[in-house]
N, C-alpha and C. Protein backbone atom coordinates (compact mmCIF):
# COMPACT_ATOMS: atom_id res chain seq x y z
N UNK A 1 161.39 209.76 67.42
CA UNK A 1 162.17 209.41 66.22
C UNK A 1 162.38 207.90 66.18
N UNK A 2 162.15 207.30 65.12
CA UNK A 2 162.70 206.01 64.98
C UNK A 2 164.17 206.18 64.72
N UNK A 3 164.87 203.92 64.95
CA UNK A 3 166.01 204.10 65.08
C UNK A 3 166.63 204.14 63.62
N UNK A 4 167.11 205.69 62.88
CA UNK A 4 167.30 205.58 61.68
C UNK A 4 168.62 206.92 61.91
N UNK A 5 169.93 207.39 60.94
CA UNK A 5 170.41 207.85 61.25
C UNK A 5 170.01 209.30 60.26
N UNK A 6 168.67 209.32 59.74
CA UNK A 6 168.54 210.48 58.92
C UNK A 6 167.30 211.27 59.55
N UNK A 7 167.47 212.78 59.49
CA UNK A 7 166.66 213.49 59.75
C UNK A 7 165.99 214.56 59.27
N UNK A 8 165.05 215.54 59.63
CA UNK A 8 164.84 216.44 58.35
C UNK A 8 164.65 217.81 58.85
N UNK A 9 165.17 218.55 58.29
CA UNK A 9 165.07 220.07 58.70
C UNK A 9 164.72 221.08 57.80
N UNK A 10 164.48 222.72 57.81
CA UNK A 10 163.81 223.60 57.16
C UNK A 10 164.90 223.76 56.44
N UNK A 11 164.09 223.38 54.66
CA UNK A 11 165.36 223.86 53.54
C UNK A 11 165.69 225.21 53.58
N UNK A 12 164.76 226.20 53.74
CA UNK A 12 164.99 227.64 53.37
C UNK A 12 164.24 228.16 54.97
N UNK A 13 164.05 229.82 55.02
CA UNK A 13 163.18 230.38 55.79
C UNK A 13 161.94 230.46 55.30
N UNK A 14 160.74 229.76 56.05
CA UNK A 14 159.48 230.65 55.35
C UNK A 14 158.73 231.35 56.11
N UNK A 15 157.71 231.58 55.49
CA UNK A 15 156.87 232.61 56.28
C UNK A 15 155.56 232.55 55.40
N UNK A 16 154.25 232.96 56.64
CA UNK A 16 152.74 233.21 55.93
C UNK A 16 152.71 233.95 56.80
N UNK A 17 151.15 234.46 56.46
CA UNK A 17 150.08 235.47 56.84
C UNK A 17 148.80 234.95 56.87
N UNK A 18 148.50 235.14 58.21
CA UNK A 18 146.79 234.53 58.74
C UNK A 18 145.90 235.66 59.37
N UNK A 19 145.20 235.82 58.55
CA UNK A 19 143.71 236.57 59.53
C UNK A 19 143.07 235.93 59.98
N UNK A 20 141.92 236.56 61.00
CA UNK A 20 141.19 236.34 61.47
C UNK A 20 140.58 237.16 62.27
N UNK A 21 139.36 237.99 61.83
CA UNK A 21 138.32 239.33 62.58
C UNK A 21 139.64 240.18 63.30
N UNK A 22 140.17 240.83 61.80
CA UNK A 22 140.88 241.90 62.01
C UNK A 22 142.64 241.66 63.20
N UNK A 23 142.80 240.64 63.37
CA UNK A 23 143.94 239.62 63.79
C UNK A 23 144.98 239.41 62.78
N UNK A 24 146.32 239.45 62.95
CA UNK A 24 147.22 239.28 61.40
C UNK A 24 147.81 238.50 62.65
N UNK A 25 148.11 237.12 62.00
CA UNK A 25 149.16 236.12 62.53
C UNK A 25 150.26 236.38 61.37
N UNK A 26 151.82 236.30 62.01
CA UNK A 26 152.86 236.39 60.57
C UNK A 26 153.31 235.15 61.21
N UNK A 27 153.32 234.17 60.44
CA UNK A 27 154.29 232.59 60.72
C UNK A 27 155.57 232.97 60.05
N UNK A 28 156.23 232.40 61.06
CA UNK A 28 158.34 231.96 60.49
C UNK A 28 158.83 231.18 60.95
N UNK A 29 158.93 230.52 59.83
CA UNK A 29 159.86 229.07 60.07
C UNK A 29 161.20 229.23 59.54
N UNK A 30 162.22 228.89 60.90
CA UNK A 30 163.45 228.67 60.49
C UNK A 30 164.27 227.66 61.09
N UNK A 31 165.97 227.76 60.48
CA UNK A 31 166.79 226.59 60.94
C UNK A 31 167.47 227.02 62.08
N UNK A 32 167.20 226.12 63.36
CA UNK A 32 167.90 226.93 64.01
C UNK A 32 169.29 225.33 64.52
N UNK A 33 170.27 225.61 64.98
CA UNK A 33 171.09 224.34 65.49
C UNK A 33 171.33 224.38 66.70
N UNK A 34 170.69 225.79 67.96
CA UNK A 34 170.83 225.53 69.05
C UNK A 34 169.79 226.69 69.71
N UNK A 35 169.69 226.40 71.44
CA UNK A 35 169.05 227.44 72.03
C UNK A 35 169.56 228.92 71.60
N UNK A 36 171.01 228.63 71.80
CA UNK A 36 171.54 230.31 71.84
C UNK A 36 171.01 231.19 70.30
N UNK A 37 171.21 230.08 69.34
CA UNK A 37 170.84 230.43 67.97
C UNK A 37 169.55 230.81 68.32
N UNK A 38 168.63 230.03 68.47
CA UNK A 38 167.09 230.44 68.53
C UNK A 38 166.82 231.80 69.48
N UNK A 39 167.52 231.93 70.42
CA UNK A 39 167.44 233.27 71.18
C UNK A 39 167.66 234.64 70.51
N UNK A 40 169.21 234.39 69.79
CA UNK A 40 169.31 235.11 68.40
C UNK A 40 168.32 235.92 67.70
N UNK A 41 167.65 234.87 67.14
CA UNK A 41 167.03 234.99 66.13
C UNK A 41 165.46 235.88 66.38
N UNK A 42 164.77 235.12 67.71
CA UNK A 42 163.69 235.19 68.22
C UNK A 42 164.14 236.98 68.85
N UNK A 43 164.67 237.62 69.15
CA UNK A 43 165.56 238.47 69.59
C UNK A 43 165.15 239.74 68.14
N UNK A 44 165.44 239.09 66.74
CA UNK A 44 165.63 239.88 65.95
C UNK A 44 164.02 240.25 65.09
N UNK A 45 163.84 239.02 65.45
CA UNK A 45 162.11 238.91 65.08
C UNK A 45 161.27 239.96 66.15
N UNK A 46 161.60 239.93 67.19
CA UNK A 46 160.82 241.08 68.45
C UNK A 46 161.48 242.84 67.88
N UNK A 47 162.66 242.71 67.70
CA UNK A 47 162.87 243.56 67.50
C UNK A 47 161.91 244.76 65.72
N UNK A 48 162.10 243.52 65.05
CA UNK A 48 161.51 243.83 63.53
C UNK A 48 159.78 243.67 63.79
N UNK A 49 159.28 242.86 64.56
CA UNK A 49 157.72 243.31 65.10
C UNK A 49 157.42 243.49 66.34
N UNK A 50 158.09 244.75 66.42
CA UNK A 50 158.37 246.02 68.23
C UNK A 50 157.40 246.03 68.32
N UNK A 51 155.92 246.06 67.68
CA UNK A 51 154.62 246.48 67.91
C UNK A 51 153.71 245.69 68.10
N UNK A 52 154.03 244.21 68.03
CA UNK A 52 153.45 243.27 68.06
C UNK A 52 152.06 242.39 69.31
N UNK A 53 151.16 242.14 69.76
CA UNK A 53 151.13 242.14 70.86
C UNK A 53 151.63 240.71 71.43
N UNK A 54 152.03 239.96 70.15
CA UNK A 54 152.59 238.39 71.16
C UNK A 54 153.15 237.72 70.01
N UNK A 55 154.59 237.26 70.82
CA UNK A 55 155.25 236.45 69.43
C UNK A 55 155.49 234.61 70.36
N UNK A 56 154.94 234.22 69.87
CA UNK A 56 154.54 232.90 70.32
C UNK A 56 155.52 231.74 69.20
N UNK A 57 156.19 230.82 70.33
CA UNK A 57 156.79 230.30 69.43
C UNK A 57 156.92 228.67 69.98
N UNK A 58 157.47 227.70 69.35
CA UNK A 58 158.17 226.81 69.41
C UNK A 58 159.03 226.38 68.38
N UNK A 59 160.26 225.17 69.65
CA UNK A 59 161.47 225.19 69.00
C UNK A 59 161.55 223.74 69.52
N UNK A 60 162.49 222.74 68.31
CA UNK A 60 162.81 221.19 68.61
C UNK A 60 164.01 221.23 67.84
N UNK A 61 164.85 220.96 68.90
CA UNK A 61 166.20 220.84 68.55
C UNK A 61 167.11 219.10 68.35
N UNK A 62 168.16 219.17 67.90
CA UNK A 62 168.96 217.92 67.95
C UNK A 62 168.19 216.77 66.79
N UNK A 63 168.93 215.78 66.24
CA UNK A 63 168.65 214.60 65.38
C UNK A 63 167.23 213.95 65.86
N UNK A 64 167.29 213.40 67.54
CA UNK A 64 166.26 212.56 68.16
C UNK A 64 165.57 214.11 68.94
N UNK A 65 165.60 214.91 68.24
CA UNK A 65 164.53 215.59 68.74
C UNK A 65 164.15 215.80 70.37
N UNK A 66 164.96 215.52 71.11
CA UNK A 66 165.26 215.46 72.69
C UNK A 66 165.13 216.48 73.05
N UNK A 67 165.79 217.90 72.31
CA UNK A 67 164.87 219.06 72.83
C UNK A 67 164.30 220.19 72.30
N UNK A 68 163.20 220.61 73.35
CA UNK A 68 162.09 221.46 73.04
C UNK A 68 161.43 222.35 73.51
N UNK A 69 160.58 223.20 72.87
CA UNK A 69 160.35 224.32 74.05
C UNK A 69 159.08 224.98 73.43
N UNK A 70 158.54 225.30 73.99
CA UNK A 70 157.08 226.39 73.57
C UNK A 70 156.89 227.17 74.54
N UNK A 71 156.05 228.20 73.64
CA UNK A 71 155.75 229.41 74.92
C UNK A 71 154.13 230.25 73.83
N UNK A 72 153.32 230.47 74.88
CA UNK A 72 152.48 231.16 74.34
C UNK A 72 152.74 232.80 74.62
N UNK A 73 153.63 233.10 75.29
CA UNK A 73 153.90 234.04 75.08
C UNK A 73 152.38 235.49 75.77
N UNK A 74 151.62 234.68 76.40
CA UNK A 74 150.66 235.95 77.38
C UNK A 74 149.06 235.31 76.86
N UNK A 75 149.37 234.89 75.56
CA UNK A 75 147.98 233.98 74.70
C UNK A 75 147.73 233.00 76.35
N UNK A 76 146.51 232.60 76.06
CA UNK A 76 145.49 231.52 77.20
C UNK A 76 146.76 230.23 76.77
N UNK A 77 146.71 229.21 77.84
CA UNK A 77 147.84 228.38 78.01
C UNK A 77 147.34 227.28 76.85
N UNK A 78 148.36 227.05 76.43
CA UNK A 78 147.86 226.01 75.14
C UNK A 78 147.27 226.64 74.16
N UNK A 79 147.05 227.96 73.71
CA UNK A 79 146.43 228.05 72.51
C UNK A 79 147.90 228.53 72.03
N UNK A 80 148.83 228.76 72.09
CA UNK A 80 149.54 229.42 70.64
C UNK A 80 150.85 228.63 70.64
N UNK A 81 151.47 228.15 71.61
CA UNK A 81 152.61 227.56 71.44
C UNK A 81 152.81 225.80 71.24
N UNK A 82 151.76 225.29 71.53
CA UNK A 82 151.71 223.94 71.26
C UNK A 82 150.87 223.74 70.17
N UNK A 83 149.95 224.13 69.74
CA UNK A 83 149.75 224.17 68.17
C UNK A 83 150.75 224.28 67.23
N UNK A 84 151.57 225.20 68.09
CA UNK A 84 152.73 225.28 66.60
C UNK A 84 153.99 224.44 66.51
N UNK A 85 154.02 223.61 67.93
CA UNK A 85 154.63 222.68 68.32
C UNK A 85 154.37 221.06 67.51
N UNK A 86 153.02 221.34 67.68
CA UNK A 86 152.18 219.84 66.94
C UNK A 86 152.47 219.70 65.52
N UNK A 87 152.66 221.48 65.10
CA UNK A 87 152.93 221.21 63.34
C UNK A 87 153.99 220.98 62.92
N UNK A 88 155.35 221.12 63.88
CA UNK A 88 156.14 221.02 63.59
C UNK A 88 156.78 219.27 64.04
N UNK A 89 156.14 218.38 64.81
CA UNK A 89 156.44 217.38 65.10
C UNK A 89 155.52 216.45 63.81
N UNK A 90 154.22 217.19 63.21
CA UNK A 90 153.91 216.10 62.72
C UNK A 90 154.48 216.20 61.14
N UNK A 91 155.07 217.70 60.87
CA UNK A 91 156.11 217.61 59.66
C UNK A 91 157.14 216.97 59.56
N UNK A 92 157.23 216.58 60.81
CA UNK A 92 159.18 215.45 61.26
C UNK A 92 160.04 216.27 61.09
N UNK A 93 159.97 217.77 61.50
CA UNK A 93 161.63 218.44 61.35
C UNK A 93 162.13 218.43 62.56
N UNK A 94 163.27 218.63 62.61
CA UNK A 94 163.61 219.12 63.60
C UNK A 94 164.53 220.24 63.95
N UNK A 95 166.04 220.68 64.64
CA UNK A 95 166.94 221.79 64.30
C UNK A 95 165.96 222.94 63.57
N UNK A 96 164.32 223.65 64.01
CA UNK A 96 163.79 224.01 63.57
C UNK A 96 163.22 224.86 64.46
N UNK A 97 162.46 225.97 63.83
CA UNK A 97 161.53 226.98 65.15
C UNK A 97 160.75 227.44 64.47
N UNK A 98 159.68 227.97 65.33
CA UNK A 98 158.58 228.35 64.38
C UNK A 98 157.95 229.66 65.17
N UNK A 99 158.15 230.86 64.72
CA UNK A 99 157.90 232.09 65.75
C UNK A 99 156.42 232.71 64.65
N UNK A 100 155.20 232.57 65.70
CA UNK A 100 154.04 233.26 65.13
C UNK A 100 153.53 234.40 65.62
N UNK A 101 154.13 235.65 64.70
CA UNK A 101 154.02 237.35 65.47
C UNK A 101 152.12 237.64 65.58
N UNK A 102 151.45 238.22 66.87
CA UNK A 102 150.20 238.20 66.40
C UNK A 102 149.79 239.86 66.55
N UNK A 103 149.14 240.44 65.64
CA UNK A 103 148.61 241.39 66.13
C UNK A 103 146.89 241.86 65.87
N UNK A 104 146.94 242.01 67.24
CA UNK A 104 145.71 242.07 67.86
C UNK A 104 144.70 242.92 67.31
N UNK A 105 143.51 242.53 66.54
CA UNK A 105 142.82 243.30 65.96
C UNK A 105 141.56 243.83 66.43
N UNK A 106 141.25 243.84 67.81
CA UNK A 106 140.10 243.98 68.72
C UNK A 106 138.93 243.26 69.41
N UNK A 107 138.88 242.13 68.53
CA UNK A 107 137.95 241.37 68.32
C UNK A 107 138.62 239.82 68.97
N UNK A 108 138.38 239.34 70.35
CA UNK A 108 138.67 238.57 70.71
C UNK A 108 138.34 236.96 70.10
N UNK A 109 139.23 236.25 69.91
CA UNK A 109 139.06 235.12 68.50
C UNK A 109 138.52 233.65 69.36
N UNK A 110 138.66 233.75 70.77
CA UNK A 110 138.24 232.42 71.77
C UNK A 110 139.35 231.53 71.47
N UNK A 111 138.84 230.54 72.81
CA UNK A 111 140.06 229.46 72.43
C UNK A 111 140.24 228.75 71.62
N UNK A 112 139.24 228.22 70.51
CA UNK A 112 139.19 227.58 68.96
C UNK A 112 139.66 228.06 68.15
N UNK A 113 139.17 229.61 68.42
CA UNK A 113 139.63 230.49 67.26
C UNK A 113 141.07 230.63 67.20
N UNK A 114 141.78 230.94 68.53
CA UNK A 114 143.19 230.90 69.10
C UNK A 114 143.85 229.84 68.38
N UNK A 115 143.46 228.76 68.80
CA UNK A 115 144.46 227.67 68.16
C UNK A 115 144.34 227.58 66.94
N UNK A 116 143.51 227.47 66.49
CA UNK A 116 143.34 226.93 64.54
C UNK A 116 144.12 228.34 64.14
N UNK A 117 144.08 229.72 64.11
CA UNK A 117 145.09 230.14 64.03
C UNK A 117 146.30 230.44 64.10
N UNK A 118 146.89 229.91 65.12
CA UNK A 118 148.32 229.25 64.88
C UNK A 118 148.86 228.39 64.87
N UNK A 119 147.76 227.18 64.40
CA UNK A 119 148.12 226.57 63.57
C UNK A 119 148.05 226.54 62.65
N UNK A 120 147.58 227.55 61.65
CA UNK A 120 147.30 227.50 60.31
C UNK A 120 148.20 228.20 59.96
N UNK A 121 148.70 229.19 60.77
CA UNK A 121 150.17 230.14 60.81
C UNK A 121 151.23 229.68 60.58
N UNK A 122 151.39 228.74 61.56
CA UNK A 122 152.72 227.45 61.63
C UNK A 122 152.81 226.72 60.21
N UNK A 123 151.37 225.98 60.41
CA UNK A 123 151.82 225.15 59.59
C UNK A 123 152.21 225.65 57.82
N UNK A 124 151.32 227.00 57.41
CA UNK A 124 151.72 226.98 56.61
C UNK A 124 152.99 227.77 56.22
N UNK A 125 153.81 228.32 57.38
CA UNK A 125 154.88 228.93 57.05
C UNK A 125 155.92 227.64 57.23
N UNK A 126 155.34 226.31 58.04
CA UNK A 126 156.87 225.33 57.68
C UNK A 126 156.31 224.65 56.39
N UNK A 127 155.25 224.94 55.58
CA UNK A 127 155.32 224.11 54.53
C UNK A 127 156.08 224.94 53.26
N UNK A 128 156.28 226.47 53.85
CA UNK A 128 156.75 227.33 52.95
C UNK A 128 158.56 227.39 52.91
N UNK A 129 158.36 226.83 54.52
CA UNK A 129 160.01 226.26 54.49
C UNK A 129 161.05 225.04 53.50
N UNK A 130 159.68 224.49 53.41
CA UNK A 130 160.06 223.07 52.77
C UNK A 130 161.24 222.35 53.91
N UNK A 131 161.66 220.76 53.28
CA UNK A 131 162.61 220.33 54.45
C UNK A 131 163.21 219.18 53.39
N UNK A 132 164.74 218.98 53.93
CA UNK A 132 165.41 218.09 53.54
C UNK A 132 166.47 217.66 54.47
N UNK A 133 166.78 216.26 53.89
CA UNK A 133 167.02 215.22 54.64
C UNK A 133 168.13 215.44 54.90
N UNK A 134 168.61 215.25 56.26
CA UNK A 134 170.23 214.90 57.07
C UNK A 134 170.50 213.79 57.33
N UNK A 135 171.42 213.50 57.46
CA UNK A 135 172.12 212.04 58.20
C UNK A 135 173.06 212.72 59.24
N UNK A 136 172.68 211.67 60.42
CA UNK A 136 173.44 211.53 61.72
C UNK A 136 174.75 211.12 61.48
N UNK A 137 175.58 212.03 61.82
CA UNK A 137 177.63 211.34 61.98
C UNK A 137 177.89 211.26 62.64
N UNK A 138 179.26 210.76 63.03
CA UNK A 138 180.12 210.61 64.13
C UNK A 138 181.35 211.47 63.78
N UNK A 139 181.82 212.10 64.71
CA UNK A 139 182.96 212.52 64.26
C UNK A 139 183.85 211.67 64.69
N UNK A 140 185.68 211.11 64.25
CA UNK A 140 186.32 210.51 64.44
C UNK A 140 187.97 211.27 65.01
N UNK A 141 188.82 211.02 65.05
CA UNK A 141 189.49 211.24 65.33
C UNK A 141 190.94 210.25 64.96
N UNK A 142 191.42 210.33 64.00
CA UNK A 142 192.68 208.94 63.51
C UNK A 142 193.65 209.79 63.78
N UNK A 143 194.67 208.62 64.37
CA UNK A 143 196.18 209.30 64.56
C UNK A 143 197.14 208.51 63.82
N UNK A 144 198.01 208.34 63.33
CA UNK A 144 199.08 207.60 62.80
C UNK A 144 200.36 208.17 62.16
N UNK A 145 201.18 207.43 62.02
CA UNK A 145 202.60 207.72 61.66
C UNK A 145 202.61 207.66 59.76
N UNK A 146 203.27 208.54 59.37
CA UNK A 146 203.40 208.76 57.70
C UNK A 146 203.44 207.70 56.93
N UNK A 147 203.84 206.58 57.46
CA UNK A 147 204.12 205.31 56.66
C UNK A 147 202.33 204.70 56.62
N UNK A 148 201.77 205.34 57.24
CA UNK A 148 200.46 204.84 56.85
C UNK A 148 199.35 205.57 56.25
N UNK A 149 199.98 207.12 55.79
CA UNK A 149 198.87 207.82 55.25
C UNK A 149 197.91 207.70 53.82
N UNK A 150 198.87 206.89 53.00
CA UNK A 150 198.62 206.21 51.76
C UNK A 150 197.36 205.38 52.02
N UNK A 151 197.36 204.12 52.92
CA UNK A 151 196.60 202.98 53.31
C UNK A 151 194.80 203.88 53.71
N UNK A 152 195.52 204.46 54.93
CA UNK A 152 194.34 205.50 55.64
C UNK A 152 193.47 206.34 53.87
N UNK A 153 194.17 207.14 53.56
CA UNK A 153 193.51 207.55 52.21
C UNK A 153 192.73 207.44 51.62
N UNK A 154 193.23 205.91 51.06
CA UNK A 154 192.52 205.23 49.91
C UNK A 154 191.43 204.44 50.65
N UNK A 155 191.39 204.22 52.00
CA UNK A 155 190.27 203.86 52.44
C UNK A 155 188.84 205.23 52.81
N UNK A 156 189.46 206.22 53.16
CA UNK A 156 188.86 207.25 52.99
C UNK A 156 188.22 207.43 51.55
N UNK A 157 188.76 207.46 50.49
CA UNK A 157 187.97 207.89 49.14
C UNK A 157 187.61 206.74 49.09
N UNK A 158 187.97 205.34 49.47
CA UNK A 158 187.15 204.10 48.46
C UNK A 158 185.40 204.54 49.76
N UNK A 159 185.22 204.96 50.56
CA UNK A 159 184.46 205.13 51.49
C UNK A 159 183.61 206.16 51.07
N UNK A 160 184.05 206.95 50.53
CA UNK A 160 183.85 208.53 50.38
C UNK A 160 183.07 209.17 51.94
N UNK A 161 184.44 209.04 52.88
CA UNK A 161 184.22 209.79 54.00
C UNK A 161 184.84 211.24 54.28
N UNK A 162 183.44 212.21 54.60
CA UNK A 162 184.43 213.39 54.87
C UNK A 162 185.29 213.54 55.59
N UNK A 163 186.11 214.34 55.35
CA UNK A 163 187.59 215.09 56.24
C UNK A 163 187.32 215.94 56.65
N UNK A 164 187.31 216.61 58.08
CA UNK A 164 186.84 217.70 58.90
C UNK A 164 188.01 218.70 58.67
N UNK A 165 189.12 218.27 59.44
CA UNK A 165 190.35 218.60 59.57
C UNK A 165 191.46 217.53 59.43
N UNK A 166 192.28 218.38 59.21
CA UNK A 166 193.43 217.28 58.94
C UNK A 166 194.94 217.92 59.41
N UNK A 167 195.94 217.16 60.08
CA UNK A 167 197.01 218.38 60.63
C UNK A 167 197.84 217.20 60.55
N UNK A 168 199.22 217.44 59.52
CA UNK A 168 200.36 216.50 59.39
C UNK A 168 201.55 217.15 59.32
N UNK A 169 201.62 218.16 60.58
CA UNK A 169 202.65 218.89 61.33
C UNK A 169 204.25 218.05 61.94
N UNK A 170 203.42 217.13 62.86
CA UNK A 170 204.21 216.24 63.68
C UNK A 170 203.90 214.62 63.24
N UNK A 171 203.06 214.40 63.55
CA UNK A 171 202.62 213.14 62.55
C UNK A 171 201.47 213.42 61.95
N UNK A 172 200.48 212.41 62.02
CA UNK A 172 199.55 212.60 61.21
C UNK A 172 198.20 212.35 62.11
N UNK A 173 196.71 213.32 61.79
CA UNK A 173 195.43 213.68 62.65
C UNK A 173 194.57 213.93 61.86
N UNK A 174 193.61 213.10 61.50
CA UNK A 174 192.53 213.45 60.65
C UNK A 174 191.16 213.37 61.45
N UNK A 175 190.35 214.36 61.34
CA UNK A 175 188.99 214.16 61.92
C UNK A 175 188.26 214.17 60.38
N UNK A 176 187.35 213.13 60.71
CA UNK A 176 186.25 212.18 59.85
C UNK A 176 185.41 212.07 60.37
N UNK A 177 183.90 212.31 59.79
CA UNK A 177 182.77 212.53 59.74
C UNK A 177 182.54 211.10 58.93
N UNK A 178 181.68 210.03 59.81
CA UNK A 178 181.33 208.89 59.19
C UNK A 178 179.83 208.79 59.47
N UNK A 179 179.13 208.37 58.58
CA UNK A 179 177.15 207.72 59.13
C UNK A 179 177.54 206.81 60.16
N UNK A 180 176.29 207.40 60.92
CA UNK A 180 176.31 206.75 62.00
C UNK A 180 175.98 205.31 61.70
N UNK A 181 175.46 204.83 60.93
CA UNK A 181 174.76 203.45 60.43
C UNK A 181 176.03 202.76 59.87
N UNK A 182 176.98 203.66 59.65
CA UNK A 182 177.76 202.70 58.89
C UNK A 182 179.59 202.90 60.13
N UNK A 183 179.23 203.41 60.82
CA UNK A 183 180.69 203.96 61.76
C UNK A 183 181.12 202.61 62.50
N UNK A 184 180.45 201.12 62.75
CA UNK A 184 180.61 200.16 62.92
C UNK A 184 181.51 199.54 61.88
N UNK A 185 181.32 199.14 60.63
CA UNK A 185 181.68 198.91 59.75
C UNK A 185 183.12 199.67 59.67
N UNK A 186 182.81 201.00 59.53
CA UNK A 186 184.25 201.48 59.13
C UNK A 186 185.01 201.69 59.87
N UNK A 187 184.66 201.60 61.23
CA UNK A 187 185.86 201.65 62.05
C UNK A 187 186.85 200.23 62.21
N UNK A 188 185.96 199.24 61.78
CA UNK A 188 186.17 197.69 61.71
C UNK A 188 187.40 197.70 60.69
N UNK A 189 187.31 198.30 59.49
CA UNK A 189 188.06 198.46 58.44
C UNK A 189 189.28 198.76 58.61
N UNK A 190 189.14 200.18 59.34
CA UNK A 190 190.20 201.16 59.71
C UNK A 190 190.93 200.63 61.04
N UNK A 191 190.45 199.97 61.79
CA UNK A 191 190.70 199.17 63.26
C UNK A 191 192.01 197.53 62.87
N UNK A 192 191.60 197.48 61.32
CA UNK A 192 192.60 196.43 60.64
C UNK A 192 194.51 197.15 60.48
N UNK A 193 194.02 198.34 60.11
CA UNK A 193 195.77 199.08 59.93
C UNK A 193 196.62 199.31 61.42
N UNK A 194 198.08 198.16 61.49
CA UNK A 194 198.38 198.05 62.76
C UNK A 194 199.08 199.73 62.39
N UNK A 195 198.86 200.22 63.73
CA UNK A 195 199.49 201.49 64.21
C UNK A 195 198.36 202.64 64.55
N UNK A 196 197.36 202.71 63.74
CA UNK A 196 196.38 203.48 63.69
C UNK A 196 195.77 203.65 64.83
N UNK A 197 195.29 204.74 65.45
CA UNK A 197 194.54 204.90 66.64
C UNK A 197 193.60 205.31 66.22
N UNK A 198 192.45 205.33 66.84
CA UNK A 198 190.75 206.03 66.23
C UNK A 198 189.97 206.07 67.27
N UNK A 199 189.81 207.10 67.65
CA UNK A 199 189.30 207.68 68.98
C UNK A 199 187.63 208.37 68.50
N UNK A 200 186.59 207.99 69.22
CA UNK A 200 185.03 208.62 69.41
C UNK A 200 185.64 210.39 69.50
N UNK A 201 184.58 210.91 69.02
CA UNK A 201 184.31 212.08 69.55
C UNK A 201 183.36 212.89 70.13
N UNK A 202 182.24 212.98 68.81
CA UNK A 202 180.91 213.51 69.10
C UNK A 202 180.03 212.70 68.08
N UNK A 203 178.78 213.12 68.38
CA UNK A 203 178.18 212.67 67.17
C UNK A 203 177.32 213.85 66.88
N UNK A 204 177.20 214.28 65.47
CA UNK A 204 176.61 215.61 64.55
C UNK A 204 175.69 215.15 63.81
């Protein structure tokens, strides 16, 4: 990933269908936001093609794409899970998976045949996904006393930064979701109101 705070992931679920000498590849592309999710999911897909002889997949998780995983799933090493790995890195998604169900039609397809079919699986079930753009946040954390919730506010809407949560029980706690490109800047802003505290949290 370059250093940019936007990223891109599967707008919808998709899915194709690939032959090849009596072979049905089913491609599915979906959103996934973590391992456990993708286990989920991959879980419900085995279950809905019980008959399958191999569900071969890969998965790239997080903004910078840091993690990842393939499996051919019993296929010869490198033909089914890094093909579908390649289509999905050279589409730029990421928070994404791509599970290609195969069933075996008698007729052994070789290792050329192997790969160009799932990649033609992959790729055209993430083009059926389509993808749109995210931006990287920070979450924040502001604390302050009532005499400053007015100030805090109007810097919030002149910003148009989201509000996660907000709790003005005892005093006052807002979590804010700021771009990461711009969380320099606005903390600079917000770092001007004496009393205010503004604490890191995560970044989403």
């Amino acid at each position: 990933m370059t250093n940019t705070d936007t990223y891109y992931i599967p707008t919808t679920k998709g899915e194709s269908v690939y032959k090849d000498k009596g072979s049905r590849f089913i491609g599915i592309c979906f959103h996934c936001a973590s391992e456990d999710q993708f286990r989920e999911e991959l879980q419900k897909i085995k279950k809905q093609y019980y008959d399958a002889r191999h569900h071969v997949f890969a998965y790239v998780l997080l903004p910078d794409q840091s993690v990842f995983r393939s499996s051919d799933d019993g296929e010869p090493a490198g033909t089914g899970g890094k093909p579908a790995m390649n289509q999905i890195l050279s589409a730029g998604l990421t928070n994404v998976a791509v599970v290609v169900v195969r069933y075996f039609g008698g007729i052994k397809l070789g290792v050329s045949g192997l790969i160009n079919a799932y990649k033609t699986a992959a790729k055209e079930a993430i083009e059926a996904a389509g993808k749109k753009e995210m931006t990287v946040g920070e979450l924040h954390l502001l604390r302050f006393g009532y005499p400053l919730l007015n100030e805090v506010m109007r810097i919030l809407k002149d910003e148009n930064i989201q509000i996660r949560r907000s709790d003005f029980a005892v005093s006052c706690e807002i979590e804010v979701v700021i771009r990461k490109n711009e969380a320099a800047r606005i903390s600079k802003k917000l770092g001007k109101i004496f009393g205010l505290e503004m604490k890191y949290l995560v970044t989403i």
